[in-house]
PDB file of N, CA and C in Angstrom:
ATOM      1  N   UNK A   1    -141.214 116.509  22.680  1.00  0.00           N
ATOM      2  CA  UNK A   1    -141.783 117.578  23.475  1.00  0.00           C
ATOM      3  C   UNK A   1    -140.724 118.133  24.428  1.00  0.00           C
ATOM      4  N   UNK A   2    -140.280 117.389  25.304  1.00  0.00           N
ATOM      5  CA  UNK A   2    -139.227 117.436  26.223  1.00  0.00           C
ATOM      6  C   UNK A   2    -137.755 118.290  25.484  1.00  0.00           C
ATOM      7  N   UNK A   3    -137.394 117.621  24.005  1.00  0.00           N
ATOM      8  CA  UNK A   3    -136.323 118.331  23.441  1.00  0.00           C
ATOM      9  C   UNK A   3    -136.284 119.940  23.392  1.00  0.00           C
ATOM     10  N   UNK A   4    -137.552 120.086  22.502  1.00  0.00           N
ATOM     11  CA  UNK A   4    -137.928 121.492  21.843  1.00  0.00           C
ATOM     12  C   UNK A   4    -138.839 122.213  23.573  1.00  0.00           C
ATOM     13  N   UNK A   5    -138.728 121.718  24.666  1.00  0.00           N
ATOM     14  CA  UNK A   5    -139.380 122.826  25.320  1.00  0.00           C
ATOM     15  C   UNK A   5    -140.505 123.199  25.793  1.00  0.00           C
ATOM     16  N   UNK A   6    -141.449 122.270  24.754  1.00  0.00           N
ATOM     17  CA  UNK A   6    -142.789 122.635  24.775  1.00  0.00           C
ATOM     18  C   UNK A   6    -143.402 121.987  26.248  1.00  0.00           C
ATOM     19  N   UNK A   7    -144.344 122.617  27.050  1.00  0.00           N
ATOM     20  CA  UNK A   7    -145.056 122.032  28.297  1.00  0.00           C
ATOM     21  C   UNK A   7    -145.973 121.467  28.180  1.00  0.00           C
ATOM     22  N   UNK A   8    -146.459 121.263  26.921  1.00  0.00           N
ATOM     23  CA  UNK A   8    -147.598 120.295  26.536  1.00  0.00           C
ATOM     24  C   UNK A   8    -147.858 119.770  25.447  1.00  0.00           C
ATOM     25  N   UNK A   9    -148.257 118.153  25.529  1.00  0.00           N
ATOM     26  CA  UNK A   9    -148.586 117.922  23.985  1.00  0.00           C
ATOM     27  C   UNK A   9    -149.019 118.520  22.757  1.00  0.00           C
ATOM     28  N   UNK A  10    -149.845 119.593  23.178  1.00  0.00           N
ATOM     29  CA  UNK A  10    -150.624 119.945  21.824  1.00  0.00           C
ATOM     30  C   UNK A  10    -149.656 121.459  21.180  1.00  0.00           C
ATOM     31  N   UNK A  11    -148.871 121.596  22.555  1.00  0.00           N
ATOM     32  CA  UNK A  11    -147.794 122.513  21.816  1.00  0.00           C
ATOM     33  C   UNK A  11    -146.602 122.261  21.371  1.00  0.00           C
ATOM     34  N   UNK A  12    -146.404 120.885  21.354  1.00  0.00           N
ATOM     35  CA  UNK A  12    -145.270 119.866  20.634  1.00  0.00           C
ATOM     36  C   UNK A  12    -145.930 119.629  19.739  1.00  0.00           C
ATOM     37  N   UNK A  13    -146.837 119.356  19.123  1.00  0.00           N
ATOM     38  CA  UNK A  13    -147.541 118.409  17.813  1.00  0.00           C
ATOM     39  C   UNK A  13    -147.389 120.114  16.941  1.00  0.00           C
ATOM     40  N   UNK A  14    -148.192 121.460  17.706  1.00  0.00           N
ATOM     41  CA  UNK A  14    -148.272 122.437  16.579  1.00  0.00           C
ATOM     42  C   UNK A  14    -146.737 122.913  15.661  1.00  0.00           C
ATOM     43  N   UNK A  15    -145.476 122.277  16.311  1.00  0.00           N
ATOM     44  CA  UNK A  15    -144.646 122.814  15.774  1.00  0.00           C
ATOM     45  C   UNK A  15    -143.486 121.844  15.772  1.00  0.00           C
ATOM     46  N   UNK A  16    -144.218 120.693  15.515  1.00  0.00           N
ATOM     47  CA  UNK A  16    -143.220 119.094  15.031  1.00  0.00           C
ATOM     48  C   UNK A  16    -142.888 119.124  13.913  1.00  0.00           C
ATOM     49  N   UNK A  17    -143.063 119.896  12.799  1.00  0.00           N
ATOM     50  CA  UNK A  17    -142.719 120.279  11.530  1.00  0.00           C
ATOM     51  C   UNK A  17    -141.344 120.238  11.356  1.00  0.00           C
ATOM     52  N   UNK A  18    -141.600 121.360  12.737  1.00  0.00           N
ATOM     53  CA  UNK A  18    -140.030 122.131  12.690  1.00  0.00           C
ATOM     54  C   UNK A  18    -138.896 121.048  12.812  1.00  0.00           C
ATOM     55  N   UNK A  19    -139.361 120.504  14.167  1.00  0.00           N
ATOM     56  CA  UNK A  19    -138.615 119.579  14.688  1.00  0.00           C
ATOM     57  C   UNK A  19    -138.284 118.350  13.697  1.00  0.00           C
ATOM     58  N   UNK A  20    -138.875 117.871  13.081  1.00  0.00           N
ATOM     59  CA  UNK A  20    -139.041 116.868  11.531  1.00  0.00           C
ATOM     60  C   UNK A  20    -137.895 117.557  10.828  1.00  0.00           C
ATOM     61  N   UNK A  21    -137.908 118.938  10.610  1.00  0.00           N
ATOM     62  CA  UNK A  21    -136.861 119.604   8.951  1.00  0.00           C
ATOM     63  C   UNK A  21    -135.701 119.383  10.331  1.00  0.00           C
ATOM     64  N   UNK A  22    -135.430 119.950  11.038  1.00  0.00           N
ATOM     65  CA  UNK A  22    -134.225 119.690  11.560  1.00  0.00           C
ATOM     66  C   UNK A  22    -133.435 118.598  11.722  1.00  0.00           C
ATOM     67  N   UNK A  23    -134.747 117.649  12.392  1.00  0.00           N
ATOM     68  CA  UNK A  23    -133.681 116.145  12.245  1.00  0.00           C
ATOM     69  C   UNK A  23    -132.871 115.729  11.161  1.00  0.00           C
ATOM     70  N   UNK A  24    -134.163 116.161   9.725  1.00  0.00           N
ATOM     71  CA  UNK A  24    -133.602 116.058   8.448  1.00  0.00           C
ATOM     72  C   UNK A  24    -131.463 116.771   8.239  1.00  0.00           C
ATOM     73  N   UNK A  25    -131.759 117.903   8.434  1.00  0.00           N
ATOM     74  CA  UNK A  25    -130.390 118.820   8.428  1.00  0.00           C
ATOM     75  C   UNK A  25    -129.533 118.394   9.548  1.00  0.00           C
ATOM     76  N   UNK A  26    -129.937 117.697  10.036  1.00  0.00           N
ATOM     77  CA  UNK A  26    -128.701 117.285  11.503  1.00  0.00           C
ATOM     78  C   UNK A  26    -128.203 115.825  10.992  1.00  0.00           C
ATOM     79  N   UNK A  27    -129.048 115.154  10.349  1.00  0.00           N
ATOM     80  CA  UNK A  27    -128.733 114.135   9.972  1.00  0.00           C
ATOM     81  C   UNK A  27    -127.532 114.327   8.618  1.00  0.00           C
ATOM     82  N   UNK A  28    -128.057 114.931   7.841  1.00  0.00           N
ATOM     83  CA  UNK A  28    -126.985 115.060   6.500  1.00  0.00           C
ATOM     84  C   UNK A  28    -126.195 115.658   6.844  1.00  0.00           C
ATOM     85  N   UNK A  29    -125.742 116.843   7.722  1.00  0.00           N
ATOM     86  CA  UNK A  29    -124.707 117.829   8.225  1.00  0.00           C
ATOM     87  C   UNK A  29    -123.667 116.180   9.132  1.00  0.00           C
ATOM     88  N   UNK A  30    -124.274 115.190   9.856  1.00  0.00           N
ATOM     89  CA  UNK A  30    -123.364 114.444  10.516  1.00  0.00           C
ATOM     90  C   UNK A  30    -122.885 113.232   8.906  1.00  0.00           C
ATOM     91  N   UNK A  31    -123.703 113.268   8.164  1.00  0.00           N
ATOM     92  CA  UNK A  31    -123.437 112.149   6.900  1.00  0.00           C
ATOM     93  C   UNK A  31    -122.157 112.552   6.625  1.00  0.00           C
ATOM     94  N   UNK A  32    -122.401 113.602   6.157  1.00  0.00           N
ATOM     95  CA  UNK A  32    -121.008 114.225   5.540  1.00  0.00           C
ATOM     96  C   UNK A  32    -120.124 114.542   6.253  1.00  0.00           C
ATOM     97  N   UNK A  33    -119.793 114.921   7.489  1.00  0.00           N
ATOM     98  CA  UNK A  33    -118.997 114.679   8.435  1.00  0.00           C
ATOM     99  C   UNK A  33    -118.392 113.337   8.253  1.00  0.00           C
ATOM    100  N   UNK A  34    -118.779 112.358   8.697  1.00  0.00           N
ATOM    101  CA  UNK A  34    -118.996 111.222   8.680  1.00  0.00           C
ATOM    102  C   UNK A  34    -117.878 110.906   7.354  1.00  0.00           C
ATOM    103  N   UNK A  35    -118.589 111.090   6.510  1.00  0.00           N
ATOM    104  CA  UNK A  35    -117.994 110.942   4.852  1.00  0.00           C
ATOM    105  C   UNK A  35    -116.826 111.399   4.489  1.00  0.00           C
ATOM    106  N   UNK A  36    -116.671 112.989   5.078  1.00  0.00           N
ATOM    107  CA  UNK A  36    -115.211 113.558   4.930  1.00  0.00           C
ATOM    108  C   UNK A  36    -113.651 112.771   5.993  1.00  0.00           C
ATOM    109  N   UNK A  37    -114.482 112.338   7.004  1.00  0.00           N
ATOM    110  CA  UNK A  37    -113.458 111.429   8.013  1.00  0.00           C
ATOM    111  C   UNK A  37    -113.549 109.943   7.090  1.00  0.00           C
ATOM    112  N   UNK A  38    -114.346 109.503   6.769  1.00  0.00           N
ATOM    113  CA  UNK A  38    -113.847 108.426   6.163  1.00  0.00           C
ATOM    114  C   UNK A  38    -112.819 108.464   4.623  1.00  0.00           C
ATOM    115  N   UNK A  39    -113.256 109.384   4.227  1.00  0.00           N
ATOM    116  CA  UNK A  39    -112.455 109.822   2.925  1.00  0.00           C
ATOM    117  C   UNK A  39    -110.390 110.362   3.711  1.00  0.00           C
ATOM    118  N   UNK A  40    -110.863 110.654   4.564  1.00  0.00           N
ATOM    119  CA  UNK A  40    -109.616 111.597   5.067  1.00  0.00           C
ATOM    120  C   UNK A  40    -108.711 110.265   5.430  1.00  0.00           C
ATOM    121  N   UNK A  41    -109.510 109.084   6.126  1.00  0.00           N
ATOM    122  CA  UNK A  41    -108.604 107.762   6.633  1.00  0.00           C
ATOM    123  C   UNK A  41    -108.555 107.038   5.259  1.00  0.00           C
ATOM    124  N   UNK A  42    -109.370 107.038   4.535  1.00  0.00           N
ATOM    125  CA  UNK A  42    -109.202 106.049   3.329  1.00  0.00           C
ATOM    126  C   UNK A  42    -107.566 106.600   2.789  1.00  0.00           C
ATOM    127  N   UNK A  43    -107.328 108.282   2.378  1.00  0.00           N
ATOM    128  CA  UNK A  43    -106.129 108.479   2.162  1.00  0.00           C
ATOM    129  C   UNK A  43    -105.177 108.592   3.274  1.00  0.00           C
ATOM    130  N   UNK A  44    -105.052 108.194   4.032  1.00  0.00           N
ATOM    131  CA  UNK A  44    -103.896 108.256   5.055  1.00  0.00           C
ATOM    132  C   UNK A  44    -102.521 107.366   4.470  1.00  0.00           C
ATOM    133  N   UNK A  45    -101.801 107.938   4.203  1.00  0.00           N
ATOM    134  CA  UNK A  45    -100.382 107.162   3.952  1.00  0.00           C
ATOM    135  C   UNK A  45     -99.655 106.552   4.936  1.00  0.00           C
ATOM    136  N   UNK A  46     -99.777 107.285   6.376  1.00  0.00           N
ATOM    137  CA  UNK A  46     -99.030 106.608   6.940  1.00  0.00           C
ATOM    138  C   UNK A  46    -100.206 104.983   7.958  1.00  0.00           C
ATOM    139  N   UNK A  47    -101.429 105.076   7.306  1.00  0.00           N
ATOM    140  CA  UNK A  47    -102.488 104.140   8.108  1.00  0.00           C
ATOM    141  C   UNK A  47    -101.639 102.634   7.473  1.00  0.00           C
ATOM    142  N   UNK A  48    -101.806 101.891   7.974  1.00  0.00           N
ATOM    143  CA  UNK A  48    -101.080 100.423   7.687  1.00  0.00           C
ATOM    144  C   UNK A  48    -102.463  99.201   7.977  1.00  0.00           C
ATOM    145  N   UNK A  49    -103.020  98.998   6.973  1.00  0.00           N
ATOM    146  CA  UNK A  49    -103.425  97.526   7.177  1.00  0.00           C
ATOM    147  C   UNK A  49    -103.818  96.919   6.386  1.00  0.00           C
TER     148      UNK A  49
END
């Protein structure tokens, strides 16, 4: 409720949908982040260990 703004419960619940698909897309947008930095250190030539 507090994130999205809303001043009251029942106007956080009508539009938690939203808030649900986003977590979804914030989550895979940081996976792959995530994924491309680990791919980027896996090839590092000059990393040593």
């Amino acid at each position: 409720m507090r994130r999205l703004g809303h001043s009251s419960p029942a106007a956080a619940l009508l539009y938690q949908h939203a808030a649900d698909d986003r977590d979804a897309e914030i989550a895979r947008a940081l996976d792959a982040m995530l994924g491309a930095a680990s791919e980027s250190w896996d090839d590092d030539p000059d990393r040593d260990d």
